[in-house]
N, C-alpha and C. Protein backbone atom coordinates (compact mmCIF):
# COMPACT_ATOMS: atom_id res chain seq x y z
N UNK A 1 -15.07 -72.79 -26.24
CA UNK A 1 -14.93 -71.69 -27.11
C UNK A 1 -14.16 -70.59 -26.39
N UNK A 2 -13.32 -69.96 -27.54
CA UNK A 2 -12.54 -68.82 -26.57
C UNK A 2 -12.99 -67.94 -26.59
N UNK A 3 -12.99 -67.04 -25.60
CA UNK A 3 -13.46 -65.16 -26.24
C UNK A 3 -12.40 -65.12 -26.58
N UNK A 4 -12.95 -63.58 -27.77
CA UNK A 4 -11.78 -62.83 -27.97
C UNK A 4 -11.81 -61.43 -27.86
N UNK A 5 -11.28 -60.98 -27.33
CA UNK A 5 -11.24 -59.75 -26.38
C UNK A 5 -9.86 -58.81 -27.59
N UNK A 6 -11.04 -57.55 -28.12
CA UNK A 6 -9.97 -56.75 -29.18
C UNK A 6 -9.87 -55.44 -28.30
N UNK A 7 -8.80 -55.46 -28.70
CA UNK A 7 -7.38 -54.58 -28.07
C UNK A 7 -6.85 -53.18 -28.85
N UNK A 8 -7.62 -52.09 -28.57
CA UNK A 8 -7.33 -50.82 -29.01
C UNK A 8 -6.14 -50.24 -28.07
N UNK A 9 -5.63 -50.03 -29.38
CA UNK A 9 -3.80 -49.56 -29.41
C UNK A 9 -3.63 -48.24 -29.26
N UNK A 10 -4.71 -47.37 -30.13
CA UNK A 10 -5.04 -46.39 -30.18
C UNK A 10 -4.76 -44.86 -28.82
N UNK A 11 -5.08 -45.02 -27.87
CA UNK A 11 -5.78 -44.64 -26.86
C UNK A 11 -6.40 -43.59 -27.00
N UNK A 12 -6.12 -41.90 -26.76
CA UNK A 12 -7.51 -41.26 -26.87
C UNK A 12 -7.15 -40.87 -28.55
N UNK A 13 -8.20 -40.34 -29.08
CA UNK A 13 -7.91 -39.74 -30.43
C UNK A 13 -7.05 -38.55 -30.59
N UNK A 14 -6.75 -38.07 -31.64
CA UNK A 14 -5.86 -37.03 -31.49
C UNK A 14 -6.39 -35.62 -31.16
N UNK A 15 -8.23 -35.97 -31.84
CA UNK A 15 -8.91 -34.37 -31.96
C UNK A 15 -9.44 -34.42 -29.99
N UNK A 16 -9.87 -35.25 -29.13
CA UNK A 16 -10.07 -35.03 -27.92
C UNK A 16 -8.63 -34.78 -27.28
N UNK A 17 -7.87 -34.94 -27.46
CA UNK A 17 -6.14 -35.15 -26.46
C UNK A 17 -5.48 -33.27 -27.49
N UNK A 18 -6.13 -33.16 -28.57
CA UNK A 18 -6.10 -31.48 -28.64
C UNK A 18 -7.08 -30.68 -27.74
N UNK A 19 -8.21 -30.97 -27.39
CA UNK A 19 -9.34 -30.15 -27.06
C UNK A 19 -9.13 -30.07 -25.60
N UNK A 20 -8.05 -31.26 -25.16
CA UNK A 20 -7.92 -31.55 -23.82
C UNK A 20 -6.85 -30.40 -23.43
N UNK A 21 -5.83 -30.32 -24.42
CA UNK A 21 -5.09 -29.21 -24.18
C UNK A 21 -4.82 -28.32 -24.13
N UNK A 22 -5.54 -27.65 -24.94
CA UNK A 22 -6.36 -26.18 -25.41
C UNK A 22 -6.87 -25.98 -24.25
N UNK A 23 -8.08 -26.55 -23.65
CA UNK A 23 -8.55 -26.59 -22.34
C UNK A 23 -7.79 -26.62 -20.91
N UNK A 24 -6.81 -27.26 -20.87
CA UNK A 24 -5.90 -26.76 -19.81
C UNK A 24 -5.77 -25.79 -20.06
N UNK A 25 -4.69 -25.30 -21.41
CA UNK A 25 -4.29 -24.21 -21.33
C UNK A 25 -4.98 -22.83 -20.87
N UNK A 26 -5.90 -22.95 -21.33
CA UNK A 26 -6.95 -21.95 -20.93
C UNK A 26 -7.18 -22.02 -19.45
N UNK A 27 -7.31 -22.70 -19.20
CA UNK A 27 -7.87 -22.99 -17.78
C UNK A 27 -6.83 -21.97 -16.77
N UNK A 28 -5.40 -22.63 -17.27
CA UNK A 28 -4.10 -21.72 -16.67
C UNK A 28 -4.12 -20.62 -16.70
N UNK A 29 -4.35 -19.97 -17.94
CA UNK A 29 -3.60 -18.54 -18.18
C UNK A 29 -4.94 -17.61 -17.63
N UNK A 30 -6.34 -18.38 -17.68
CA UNK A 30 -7.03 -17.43 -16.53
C UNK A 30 -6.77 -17.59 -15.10
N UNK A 31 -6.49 -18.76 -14.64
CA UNK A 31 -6.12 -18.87 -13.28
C UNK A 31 -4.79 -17.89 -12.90
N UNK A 32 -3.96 -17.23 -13.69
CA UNK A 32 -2.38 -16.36 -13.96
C UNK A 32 -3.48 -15.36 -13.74
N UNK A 33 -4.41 -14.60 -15.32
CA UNK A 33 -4.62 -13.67 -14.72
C UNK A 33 -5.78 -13.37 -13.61
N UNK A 34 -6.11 -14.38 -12.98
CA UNK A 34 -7.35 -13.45 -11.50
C UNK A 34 -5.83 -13.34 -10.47
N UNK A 35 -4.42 -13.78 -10.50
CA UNK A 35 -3.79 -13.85 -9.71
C UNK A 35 -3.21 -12.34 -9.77
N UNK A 36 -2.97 -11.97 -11.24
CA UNK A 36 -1.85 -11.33 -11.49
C UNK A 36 -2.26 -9.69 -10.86
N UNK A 37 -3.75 -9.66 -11.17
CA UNK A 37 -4.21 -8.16 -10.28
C UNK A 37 -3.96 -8.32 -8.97
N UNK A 38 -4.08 -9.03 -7.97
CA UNK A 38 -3.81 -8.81 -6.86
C UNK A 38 -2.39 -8.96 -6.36
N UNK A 39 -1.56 -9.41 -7.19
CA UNK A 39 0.04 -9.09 -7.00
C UNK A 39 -0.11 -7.72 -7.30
N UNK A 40 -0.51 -7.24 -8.26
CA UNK A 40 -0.63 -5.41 -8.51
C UNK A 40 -0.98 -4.45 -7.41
N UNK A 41 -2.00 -4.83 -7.15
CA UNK A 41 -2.68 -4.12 -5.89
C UNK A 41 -2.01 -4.25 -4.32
N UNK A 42 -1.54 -5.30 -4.26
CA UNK A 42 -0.72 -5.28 -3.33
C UNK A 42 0.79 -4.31 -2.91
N UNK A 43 1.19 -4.63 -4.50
CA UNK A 43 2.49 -3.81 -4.58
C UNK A 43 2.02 -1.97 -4.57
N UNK A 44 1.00 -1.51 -4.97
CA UNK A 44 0.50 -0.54 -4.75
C UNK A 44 0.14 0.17 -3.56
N UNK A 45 -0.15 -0.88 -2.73
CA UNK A 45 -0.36 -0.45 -1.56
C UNK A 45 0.99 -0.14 -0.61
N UNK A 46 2.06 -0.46 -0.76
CA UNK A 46 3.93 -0.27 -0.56
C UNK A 46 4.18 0.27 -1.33
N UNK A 47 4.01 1.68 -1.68
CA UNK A 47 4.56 2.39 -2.13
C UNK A 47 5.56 3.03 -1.19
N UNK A 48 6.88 4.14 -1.67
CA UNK A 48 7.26 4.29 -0.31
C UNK A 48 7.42 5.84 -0.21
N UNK A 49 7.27 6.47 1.04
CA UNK A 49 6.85 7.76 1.10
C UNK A 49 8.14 8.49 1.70
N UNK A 50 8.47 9.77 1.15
CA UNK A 50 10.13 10.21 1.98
C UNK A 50 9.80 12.14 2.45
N UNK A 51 10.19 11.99 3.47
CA UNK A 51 9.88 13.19 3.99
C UNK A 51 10.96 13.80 4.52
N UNK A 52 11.27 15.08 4.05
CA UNK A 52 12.18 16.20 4.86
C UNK A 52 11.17 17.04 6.30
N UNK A 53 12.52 16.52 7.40
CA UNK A 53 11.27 17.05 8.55
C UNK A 53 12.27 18.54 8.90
N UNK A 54 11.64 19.41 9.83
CA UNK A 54 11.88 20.92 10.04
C UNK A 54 11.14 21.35 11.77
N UNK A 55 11.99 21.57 12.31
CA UNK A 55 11.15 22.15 13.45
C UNK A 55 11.02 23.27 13.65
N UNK A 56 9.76 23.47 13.68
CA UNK A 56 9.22 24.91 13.76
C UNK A 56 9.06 25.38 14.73
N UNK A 57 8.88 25.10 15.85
CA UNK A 57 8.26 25.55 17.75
C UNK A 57 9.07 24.20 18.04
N UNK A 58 8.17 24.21 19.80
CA UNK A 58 8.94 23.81 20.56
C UNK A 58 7.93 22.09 20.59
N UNK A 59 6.80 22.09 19.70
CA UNK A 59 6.27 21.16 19.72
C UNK A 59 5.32 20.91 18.23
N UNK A 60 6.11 21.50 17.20
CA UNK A 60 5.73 21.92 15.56
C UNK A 60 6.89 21.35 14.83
N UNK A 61 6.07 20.64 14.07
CA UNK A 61 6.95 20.46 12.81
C UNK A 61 6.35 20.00 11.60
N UNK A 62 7.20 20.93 10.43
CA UNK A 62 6.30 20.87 9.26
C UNK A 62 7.36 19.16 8.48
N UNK A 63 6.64 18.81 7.77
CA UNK A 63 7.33 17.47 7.13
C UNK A 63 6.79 17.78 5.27
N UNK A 64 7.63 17.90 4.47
CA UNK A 64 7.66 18.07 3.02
C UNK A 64 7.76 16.82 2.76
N UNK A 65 6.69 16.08 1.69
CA UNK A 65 6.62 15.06 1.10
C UNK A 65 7.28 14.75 -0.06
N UNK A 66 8.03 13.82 -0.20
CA UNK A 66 7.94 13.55 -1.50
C UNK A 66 7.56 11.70 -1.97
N UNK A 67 6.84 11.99 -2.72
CA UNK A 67 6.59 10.48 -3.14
C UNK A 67 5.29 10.36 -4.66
N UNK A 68 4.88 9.28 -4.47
CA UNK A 68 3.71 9.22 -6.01
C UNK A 68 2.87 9.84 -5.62
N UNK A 69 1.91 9.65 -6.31
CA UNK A 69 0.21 9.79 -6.11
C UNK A 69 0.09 8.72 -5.03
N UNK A 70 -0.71 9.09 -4.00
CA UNK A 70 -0.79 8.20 -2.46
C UNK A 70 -2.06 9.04 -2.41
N UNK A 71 -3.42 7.87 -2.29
CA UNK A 71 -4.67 8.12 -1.91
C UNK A 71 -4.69 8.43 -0.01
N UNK A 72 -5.43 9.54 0.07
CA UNK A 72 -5.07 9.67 1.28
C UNK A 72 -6.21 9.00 2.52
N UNK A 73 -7.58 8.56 1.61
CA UNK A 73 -8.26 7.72 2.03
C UNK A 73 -7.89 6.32 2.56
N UNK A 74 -6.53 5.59 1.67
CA UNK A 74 -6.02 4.33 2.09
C UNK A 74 -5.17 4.67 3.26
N UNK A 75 -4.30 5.90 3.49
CA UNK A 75 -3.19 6.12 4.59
C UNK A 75 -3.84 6.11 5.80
N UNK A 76 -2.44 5.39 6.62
CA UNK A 76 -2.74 5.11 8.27
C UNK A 76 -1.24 5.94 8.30
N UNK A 77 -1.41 6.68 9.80
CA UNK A 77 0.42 6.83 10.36
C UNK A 77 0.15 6.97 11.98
N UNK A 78 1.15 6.80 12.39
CA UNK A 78 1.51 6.27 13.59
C UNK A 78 2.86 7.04 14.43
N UNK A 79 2.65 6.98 15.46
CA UNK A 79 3.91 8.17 16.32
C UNK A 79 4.47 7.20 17.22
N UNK A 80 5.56 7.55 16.87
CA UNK A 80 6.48 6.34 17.86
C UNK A 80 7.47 6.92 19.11
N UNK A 81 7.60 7.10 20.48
CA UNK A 81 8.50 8.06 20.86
C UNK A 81 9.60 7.24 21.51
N UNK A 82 10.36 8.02 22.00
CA UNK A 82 11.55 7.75 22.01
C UNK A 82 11.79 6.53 22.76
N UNK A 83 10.99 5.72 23.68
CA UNK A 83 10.87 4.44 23.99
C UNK A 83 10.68 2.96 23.24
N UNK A 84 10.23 3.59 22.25
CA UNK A 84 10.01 2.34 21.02
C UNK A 84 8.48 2.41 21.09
N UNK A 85 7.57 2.70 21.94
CA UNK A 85 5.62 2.51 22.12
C UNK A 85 5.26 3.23 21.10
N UNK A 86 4.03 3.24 21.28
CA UNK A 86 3.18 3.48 20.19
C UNK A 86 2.11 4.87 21.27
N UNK A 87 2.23 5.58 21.58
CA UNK A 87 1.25 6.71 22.08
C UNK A 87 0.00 6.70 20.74
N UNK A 88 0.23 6.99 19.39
CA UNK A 88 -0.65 6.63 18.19
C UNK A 88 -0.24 5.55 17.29
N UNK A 89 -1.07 4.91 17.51
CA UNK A 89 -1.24 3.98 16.19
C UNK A 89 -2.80 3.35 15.55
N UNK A 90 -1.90 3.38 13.83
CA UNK A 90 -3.18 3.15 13.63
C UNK A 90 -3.85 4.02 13.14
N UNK A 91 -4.15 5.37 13.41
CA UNK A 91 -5.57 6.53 12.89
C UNK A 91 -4.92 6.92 11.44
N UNK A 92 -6.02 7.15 10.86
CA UNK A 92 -6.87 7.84 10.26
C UNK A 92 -6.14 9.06 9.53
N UNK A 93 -5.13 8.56 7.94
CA UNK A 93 -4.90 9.68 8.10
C UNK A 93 -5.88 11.01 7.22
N UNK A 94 -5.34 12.46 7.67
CA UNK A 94 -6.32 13.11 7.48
C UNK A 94 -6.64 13.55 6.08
N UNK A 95 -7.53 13.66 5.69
CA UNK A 95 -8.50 13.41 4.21
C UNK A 95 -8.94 14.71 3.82
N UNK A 96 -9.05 15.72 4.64
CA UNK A 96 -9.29 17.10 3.97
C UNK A 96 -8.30 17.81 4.46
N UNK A 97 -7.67 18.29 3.21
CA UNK A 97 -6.45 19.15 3.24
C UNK A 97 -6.76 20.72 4.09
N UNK A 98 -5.75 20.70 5.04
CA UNK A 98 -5.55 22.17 5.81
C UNK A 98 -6.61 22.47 7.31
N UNK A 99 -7.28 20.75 7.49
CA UNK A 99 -7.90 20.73 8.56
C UNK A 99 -7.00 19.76 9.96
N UNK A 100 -7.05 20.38 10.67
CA UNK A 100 -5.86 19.43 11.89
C UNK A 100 -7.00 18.36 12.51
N UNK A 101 -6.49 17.19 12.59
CA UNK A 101 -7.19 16.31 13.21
C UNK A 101 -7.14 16.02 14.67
N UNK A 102 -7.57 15.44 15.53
CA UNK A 102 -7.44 15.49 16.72
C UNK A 102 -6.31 14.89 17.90
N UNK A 103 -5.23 14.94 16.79
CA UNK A 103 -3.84 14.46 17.56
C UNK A 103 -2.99 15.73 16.87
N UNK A 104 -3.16 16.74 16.03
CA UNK A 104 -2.85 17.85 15.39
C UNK A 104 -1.91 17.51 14.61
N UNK A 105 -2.26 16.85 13.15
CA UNK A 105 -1.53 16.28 12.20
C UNK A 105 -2.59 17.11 11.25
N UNK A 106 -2.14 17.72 10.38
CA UNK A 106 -2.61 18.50 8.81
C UNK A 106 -1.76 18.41 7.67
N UNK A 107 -2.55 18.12 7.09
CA UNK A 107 -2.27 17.45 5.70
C UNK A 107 -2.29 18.86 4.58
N UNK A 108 -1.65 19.24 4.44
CA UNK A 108 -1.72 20.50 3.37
C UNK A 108 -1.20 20.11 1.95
N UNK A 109 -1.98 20.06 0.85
CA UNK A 109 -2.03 19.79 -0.86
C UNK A 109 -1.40 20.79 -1.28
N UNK A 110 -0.07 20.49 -1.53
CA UNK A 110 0.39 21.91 -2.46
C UNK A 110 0.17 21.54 -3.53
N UNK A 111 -0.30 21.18 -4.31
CA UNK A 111 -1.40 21.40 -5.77
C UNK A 111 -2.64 20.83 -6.23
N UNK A 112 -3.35 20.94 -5.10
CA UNK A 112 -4.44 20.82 -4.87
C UNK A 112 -5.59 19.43 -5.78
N UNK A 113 -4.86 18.04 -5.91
CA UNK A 113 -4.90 17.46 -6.40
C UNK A 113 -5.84 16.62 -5.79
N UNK A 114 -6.14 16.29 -4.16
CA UNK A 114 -6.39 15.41 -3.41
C UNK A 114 -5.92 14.22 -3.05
N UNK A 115 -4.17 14.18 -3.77
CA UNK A 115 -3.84 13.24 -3.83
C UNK A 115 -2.23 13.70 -2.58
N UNK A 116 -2.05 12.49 -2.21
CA UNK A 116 -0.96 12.99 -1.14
C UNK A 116 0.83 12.25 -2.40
N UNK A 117 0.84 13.61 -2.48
CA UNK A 117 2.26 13.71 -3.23
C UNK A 117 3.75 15.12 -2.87
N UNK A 118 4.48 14.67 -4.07
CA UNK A 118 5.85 15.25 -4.07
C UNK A 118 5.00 16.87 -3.97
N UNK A 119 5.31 17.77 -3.12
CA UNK A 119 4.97 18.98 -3.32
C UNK A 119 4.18 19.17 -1.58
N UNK A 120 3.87 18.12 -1.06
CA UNK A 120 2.61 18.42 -0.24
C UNK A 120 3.64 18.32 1.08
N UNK A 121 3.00 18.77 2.11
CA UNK A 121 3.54 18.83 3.45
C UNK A 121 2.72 18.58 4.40
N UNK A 122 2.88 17.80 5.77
CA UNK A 122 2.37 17.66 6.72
C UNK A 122 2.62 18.16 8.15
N UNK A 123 2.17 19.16 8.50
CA UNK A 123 1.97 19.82 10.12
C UNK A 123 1.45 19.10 11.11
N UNK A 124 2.74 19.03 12.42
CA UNK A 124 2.50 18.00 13.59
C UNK A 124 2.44 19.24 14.63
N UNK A 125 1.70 19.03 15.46
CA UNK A 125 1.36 20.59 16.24
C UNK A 125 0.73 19.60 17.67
N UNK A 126 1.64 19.36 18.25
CA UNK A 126 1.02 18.11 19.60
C UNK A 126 1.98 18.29 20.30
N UNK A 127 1.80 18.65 21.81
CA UNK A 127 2.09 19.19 22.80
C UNK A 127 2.88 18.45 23.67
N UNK A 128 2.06 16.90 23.21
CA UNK A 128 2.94 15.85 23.82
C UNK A 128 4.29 15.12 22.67
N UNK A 129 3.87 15.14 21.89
CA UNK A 129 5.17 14.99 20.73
C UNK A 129 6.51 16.02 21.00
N UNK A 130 7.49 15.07 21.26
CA UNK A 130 8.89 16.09 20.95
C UNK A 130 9.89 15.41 20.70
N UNK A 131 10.87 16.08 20.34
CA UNK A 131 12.39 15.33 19.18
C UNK A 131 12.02 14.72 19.58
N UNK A 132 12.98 13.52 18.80
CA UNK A 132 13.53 12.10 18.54
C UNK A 132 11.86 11.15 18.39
N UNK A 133 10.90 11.46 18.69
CA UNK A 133 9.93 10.44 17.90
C UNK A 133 9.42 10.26 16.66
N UNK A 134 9.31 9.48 16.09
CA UNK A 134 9.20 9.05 14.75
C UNK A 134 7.99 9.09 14.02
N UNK A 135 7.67 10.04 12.71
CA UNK A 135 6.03 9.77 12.47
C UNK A 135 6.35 8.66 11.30
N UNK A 136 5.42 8.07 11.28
CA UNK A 136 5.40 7.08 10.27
C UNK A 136 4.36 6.36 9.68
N UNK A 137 4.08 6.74 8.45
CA UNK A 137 3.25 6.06 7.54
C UNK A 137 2.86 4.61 7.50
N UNK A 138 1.90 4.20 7.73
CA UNK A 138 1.59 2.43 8.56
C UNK A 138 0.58 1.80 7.03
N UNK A 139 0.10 2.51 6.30
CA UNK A 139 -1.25 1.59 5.49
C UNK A 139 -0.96 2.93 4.47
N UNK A 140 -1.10 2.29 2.99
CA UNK A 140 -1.47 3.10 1.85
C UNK A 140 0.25 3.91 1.32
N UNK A 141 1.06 3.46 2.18
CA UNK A 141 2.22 4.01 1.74
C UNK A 141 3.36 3.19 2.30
N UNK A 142 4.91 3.26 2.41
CA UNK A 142 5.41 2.73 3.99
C UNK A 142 6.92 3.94 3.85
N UNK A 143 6.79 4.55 5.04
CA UNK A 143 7.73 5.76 5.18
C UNK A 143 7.90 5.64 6.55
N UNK A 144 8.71 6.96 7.30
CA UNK A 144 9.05 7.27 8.06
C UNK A 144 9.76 8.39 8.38
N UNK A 145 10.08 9.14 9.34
CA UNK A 145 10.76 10.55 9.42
C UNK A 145 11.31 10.69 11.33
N UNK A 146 12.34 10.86 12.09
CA UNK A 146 12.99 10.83 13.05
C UNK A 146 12.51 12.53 13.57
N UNK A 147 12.16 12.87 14.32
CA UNK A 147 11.64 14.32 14.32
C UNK A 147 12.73 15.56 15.27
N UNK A 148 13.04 16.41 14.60
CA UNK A 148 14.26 16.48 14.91
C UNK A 148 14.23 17.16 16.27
């Protein structure tokens, strides 16, 4: 006796091979967006910061900002001198407006926003700082300024 062995031509139905695709799809366009905020946030954090610098003394200089809204909680900056080193890097930049921090960098809000923007200026008052070193914005922004 033979078997007989029946042979579906068919393969999946049409309503599972829809549900299957619907379901990818979905699957994708949330996997796009958990991606798509942190491309955002990233680009946020490169913003870019432009400063007119001014020497005031023989170891002073005021720097006029201009740039967006820049949280001043996220900013790092860094002093570079005329060797290429790093004497600062890295700190902390300063978070209450019109107080000098302990490398004498002040952050002054000209419109009193709390936010570090176009209008605001920063005072370098350090004894060991002079021309030609560079302050520069490291985290929460990316700038730079040649000190004159």
């Amino acid at each position: 006796m033979k078997a007989s062995v029946k042979r579906r031509d068919g393969g999946v139905s049409p309503v599972i091979a829809t549900i299957l695709m619907v379901a990818i799809t979905v699957v994708l366009a949330a996997s796009l967006y958990l991606m798509i905020p942190d491309v955002q946030d990233r680009n946020t954090m490169i913003q870019p910061i432009q400063f007119q610098s001014e020497k005031v003394g023989d170891h002073n200089w005021t720097l006029i900002i201009s740039s967006n809204d820049l949280n001043p909680l996220e900013m790092k900056y860094a002093i570079e001198d005329v060797n290429g080193t790093y004497p600062v890097s890295g700190a902390e930049f300063p978070i209450t407006p019109g107080v000098e921090d302990t490398r004498g960098i002040t952050w002054h809000d000209g419109n009193n926003d709390m936010k570090v923007n176009t209008g605001d200026s920063i005072t370098i008052n350090n004894s060991t700082i002079g021309s030609g070193y560079i302050f520069r914005i490291t985290a929460g922004a990316n700038g730079y300024v040649k000190l004159p």
